[in-house]
Protein backbone atom coordinates (compact mmCIF):
# COMPACT_ATOMS: atom_id res chain seq x y z
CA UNK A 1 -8.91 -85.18 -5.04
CA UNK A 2 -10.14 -81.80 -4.40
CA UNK A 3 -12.69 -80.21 -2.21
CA UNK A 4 -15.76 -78.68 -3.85
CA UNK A 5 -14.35 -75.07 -3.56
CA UNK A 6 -10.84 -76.12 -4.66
CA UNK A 7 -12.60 -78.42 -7.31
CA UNK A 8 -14.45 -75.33 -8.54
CA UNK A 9 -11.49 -72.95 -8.81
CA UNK A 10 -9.44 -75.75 -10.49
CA UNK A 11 -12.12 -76.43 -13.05
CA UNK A 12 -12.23 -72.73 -13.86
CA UNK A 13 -9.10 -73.35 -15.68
CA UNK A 14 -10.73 -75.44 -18.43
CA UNK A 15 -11.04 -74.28 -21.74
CA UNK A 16 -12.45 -76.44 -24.71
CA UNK A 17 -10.87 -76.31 -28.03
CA UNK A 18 -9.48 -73.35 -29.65
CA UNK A 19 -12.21 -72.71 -32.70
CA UNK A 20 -11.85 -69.54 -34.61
CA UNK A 21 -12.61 -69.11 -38.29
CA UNK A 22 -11.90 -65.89 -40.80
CA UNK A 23 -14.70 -66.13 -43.06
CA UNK A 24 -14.15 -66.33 -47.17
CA UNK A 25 -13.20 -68.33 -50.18
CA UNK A 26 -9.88 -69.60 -50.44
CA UNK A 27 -7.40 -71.88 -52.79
CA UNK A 28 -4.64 -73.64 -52.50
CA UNK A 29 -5.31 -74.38 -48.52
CA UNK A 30 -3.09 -76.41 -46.21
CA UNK A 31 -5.06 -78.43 -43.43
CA UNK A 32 -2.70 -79.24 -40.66
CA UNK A 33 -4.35 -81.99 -38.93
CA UNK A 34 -2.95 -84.20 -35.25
CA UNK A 35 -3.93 -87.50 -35.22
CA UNK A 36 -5.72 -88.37 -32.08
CA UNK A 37 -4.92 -85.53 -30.06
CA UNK A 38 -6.29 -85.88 -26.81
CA UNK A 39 -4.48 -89.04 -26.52
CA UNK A 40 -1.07 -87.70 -27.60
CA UNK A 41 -1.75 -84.90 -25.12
CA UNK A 42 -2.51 -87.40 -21.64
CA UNK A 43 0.54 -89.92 -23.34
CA UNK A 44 3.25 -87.36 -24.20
CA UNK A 45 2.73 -84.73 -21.74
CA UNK A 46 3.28 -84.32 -18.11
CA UNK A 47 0.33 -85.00 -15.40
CA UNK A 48 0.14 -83.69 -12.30
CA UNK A 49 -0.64 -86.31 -9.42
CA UNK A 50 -0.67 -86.77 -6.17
CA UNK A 51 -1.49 -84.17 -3.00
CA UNK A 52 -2.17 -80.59 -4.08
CA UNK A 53 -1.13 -77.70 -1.93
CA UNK A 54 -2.10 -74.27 -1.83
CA UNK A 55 0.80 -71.58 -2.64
CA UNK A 56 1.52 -67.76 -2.12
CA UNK A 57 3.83 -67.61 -5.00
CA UNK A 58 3.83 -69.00 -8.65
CA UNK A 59 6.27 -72.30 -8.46
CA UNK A 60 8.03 -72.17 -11.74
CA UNK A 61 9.38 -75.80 -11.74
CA UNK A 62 5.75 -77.29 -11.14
CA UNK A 63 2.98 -77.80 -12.57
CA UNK A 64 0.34 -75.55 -11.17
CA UNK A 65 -3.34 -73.76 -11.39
CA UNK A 66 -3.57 -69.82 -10.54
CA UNK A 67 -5.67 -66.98 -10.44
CA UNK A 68 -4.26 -64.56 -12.36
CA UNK A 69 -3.93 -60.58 -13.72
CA UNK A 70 -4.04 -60.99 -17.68
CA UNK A 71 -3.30 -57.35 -19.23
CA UNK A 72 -2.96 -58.84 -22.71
CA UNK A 73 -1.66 -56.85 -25.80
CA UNK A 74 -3.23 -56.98 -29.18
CA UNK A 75 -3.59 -60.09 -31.31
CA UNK A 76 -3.03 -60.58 -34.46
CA UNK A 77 -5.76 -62.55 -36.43
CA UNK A 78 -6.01 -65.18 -33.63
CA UNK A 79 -3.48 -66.66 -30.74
CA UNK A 80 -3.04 -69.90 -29.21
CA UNK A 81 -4.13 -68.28 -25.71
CA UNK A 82 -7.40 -68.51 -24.71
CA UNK A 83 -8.31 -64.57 -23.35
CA UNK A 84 -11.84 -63.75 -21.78
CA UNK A 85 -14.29 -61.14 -22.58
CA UNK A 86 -17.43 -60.31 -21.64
CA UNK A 87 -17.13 -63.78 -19.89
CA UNK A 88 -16.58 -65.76 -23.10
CA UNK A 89 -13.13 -67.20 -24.62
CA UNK A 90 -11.48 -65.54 -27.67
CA UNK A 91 -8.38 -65.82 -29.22
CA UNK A 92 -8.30 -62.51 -30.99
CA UNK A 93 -7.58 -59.32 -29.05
CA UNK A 94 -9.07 -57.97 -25.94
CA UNK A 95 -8.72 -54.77 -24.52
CA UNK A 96 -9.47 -54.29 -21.22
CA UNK A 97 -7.18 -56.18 -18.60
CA UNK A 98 -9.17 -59.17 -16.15
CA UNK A 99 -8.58 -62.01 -13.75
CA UNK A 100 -9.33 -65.94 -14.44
CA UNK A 101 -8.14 -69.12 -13.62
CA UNK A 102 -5.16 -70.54 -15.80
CA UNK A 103 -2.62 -74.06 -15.72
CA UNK A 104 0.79 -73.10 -15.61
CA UNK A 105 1.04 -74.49 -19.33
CA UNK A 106 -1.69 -71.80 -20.61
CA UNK A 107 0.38 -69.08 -18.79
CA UNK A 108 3.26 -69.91 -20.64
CA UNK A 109 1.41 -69.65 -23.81
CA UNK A 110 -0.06 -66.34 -23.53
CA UNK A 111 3.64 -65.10 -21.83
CA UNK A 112 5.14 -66.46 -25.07
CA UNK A 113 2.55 -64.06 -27.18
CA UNK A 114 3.44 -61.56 -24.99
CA UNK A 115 0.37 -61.34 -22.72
CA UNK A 116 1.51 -60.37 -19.00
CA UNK A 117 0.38 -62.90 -16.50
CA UNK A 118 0.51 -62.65 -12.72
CA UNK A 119 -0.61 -65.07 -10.39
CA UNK A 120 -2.80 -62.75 -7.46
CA UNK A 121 -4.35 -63.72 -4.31
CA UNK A 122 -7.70 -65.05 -4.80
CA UNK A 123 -8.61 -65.93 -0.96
CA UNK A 124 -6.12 -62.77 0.43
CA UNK A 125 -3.21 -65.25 1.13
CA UNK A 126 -2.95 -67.98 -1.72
CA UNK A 127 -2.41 -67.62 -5.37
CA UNK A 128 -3.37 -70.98 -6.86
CA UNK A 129 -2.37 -74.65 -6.52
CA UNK A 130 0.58 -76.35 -7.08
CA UNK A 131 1.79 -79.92 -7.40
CA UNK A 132 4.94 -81.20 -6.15
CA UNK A 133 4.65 -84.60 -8.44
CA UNK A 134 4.17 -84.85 -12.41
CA UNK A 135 4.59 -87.50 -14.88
CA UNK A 136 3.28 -89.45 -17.99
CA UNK A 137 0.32 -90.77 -15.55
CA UNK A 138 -1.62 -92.20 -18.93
CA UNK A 139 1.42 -93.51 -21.02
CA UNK A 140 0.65 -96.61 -20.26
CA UNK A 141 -2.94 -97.17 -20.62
CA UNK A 142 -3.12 -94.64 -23.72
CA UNK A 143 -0.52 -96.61 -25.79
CA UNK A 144 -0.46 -100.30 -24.02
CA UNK A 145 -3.76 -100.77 -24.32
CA UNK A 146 -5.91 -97.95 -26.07
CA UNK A 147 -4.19 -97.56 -29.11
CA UNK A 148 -3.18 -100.95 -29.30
CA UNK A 149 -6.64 -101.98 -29.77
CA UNK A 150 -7.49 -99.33 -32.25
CA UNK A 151 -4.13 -100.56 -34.67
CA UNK A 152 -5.48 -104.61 -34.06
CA UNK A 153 -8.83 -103.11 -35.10
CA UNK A 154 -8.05 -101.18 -38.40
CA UNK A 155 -6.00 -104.52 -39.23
CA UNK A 156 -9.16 -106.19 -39.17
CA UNK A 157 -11.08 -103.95 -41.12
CA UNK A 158 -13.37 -103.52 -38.16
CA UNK A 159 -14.78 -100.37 -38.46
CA UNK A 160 -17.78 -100.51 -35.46
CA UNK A 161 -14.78 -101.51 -32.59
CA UNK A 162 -12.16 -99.33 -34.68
CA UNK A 163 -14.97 -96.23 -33.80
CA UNK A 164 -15.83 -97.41 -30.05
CA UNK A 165 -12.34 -97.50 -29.07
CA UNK A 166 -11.67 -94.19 -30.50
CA UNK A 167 -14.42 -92.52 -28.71
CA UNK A 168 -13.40 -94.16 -25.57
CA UNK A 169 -9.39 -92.43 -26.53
CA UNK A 170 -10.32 -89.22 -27.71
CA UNK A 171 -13.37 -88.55 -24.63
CA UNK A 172 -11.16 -90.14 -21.88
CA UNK A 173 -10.20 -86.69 -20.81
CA UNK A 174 -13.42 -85.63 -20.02
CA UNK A 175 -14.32 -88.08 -17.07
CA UNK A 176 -11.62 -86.42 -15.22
CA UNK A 177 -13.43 -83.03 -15.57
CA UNK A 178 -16.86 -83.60 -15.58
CA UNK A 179 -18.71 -81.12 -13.30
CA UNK A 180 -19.24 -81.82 -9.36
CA UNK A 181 -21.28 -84.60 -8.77
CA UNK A 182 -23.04 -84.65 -5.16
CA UNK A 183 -26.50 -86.40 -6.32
CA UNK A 184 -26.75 -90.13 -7.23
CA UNK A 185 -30.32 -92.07 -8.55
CA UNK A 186 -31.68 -95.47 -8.15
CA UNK A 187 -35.22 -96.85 -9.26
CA UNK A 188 -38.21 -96.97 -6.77
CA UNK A 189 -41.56 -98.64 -6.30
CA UNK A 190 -43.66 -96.49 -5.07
CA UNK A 191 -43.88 -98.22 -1.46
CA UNK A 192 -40.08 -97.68 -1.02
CA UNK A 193 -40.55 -94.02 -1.90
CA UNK A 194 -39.97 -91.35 0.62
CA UNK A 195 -42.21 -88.72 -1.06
CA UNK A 196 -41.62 -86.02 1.51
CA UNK A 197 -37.53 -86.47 1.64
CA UNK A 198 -36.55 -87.47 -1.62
CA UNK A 199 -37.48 -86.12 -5.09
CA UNK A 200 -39.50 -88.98 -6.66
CA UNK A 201 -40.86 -89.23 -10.52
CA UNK A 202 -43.04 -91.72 -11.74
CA UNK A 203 -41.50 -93.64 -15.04
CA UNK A 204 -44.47 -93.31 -17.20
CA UNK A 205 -47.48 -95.82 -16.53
CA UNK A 206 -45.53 -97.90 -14.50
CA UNK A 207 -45.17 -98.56 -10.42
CA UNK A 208 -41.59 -97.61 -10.85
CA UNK A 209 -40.16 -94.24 -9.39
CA UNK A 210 -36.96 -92.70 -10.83
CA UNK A 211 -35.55 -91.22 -7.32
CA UNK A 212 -33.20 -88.48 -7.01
CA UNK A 213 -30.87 -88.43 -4.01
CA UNK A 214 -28.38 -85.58 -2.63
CA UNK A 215 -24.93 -87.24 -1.05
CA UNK A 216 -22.91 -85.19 1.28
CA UNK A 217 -19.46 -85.41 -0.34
CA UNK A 218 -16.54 -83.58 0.79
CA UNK A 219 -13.98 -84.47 -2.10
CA UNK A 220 -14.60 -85.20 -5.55
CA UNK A 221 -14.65 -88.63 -6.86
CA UNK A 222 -11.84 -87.55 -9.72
CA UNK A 223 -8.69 -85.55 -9.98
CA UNK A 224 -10.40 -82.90 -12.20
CA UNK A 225 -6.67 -81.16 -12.65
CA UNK A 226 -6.02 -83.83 -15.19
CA UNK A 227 -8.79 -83.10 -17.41
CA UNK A 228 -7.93 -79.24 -17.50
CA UNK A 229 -4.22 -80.05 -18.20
CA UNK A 230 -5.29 -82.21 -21.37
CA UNK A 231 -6.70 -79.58 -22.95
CA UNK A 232 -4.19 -77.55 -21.45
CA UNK A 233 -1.40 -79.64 -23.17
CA UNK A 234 -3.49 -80.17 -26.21
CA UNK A 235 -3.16 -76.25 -27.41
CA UNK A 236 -0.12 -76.12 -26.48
CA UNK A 237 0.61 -79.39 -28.61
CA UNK A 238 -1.06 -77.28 -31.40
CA UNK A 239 0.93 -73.52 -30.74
CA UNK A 240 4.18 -75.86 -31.23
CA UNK A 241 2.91 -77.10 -34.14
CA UNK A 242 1.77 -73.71 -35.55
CA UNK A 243 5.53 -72.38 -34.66
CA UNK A 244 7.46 -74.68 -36.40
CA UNK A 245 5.69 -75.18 -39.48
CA UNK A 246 3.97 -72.43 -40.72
CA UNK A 247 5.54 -69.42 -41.70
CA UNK A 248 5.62 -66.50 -39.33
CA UNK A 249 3.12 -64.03 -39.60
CA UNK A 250 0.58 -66.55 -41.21
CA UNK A 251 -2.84 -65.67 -40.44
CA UNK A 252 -5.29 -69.05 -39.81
CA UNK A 253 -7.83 -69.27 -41.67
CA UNK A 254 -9.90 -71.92 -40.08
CA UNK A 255 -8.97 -74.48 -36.56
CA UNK A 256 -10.61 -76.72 -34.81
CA UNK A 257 -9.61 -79.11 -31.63
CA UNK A 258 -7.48 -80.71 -33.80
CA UNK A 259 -6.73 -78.95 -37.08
CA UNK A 260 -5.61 -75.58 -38.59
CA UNK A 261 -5.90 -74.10 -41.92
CA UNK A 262 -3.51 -71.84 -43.89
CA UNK A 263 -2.53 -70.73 -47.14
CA UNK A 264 -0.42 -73.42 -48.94
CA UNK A 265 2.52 -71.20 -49.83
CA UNK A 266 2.67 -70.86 -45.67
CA UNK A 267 3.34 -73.85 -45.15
CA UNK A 268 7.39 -75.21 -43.99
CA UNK A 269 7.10 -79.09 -45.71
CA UNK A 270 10.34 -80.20 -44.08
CA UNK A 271 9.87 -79.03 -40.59
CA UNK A 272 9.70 -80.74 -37.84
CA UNK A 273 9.86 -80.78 -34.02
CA UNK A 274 10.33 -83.35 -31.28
CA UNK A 275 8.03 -84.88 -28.78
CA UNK A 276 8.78 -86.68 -25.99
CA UNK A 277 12.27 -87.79 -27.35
C-alpha cells in the first residue's frame, strides 16, 4: 500500500471510460458491446501485487506507473489513448506535447498509435513505479463467486439479486481507487463532544452530533494501483477489440465504457481474438 505522495502520483494514472461521440444521423449501425467489462478486465488481465519500488528506468517486463513526455501525433476521429489538454482527457488529437502519469498498459496503447512516450524523472532521480509481481489477483473471486451468483440468479428469474450482484461486479474496481481517506466519523451526544478539537454538527433536532475526525495515516488502506490498471486493462480490452473486428480506417461513431458504434458495412462478422487462452 502506498504512501500519500506515492498514492497521489499512482492515482494520477486513472482515467475513466473512453466516451467520445461524432454527432449525426446514421443507418445501418453496428453496436459492439463487452459483457461485463470491468470484471473481464480484473479476471483476465494481469494485477500487479505485492511491494512497489521506485525505478530510474522504464522496466519493460513489468507492470509499472510513470511520469511521462507524451509528444503525440495527430488522431484520426478518436484513439484508444487517453491524451490531455488543457487538463482534460481526449481521444482526438492534441497538439502541443505534455507530461502525465500513465500504467505501462496505456503507454503501450498510445506507442501502438504512434504517440512517443518517455518515462522522465518526476522527483530528479525516479521515473515511476514498478512491480516485480503480477497475476490474475481477482480470477478467483470474479468468476468463483461473483459471476457465479449472477448465472444462479438469472436462472431464477431474480431480477432484484441478478442487479445487486452486478453492481457489486461491475463497481468492484472502484474501492481500490477511491481517493485518500485520512478522516473517519462516528455519532456524538453532545456531552461526549469536544467542540474546540473536533468538528461537531448537530443531526437536526436531536442531542446527537455527527463528528468529524482527522487520522494520521501514513499508507493507504488499499492498493489503489489495482483500480487504475482495471481501467487500464479495460481500454485496452476495447482497442483489441476495435483492431480485430472493425475494418481499418473505421471512424466510431459513438463509445462508451463498454460499447462502440460503427457503420455496419465496417464491421469483420467472423473475427475473432483470444483472451486469456
Amino acid at each position: 500500500h502506498p504512501n500519500k505522495a506515492d498514492f497521489a502520483n499512482m492515482r494520477a494514472a486513472l482515467f475513466g471510460g473512453r466516451c467520445i461521440s461524432v454527432n449525426g444521423l446514421y443507418k445501418n449501425v453496428a453496436c459492439l458491446d463487452v459483457k461485463s467489462l470491468y470484471p473481464a478486465a480484473m479476471a483476465f488481465y494481469n494485477q500487479p501485487y505485492g511491494s512497489y519500488r521506485k525505478v530510474t528506468a522504464e522496466v519493460s517486463s513489468e507492470l509499472g506507473i510513470y511520469y511521462c513526455l507524451v509528444e503525440p501525433i495527430a488522431v484520426k476521429g478518436h484513439g484508444f489513448f487517453p491524451l490531455i489538454t488543457n487538463g482534460e482527457t481526449t481521444y482526438s488529437s492534441v497538439s502541443e506535447p505534455y507530461r502525465a502519469w500513465y500504467t505501462t498498459v496505456d503507454i503501450k496503447i498510445g506507442r501502438e498509435e504512434g504517440h512517443s512516450i518517455t518515462p522522465v524523472k518526476f522527483d530528479n532521480v525516479y521515473v515511476g513505479y514498478s512491480w516485480k509481481h503480477k497475476g490474475y489477483v481477482f480470477t478467483e473471486y470474479i468468476e468463483g463467486i461473483l459471476y457465479k451468483l449472477k448465472l444462479q440468479y438469472e436462472q431464477e428469474k431474480n431480477k432484484e439479486k441478478r442487479q445487486i450482484i452486478k453492481l457489486v461486479m461491475n463497481s468492484l474496481w472502484g474501492k481500490f481507487a477511491q481517493k485518500w481517506m485520512d478522516t473517519k466519523y462516528s455519532i456524538k451526544t453532545e456531552g461526549d463532544c469536544n467542540m474546540k478539537e473536533e468538528e461537531c454538527y448537530k443531526i437536526w433536532d436531536t442531542e446527537w452530533f455527527l463528528v468529524k475526525q482527522k487520522q494520521i495515516k501514513e499508507y493507504s488502506s488499499k492498493p489503489v494501483q489495482n483500480g487504475v490498471f482495471t481501467l487500464s486493462w479495460a481500454r485496452f480490452h476495447m482497442y483489441q477489440l476495435w483492431k480485430t473486428v472493425v475494418v481499418p480506417g473505421t471512424i466510431c461513431l459513438y463509445s462508451d465504457t463498454d460499447s462502440m458504434m460503427i457503420p455496419m458495412s465496417s464491421l469483420l462478422p467472423n473475427a475473432c481474438f483470444s483472451l486469456n487462452g
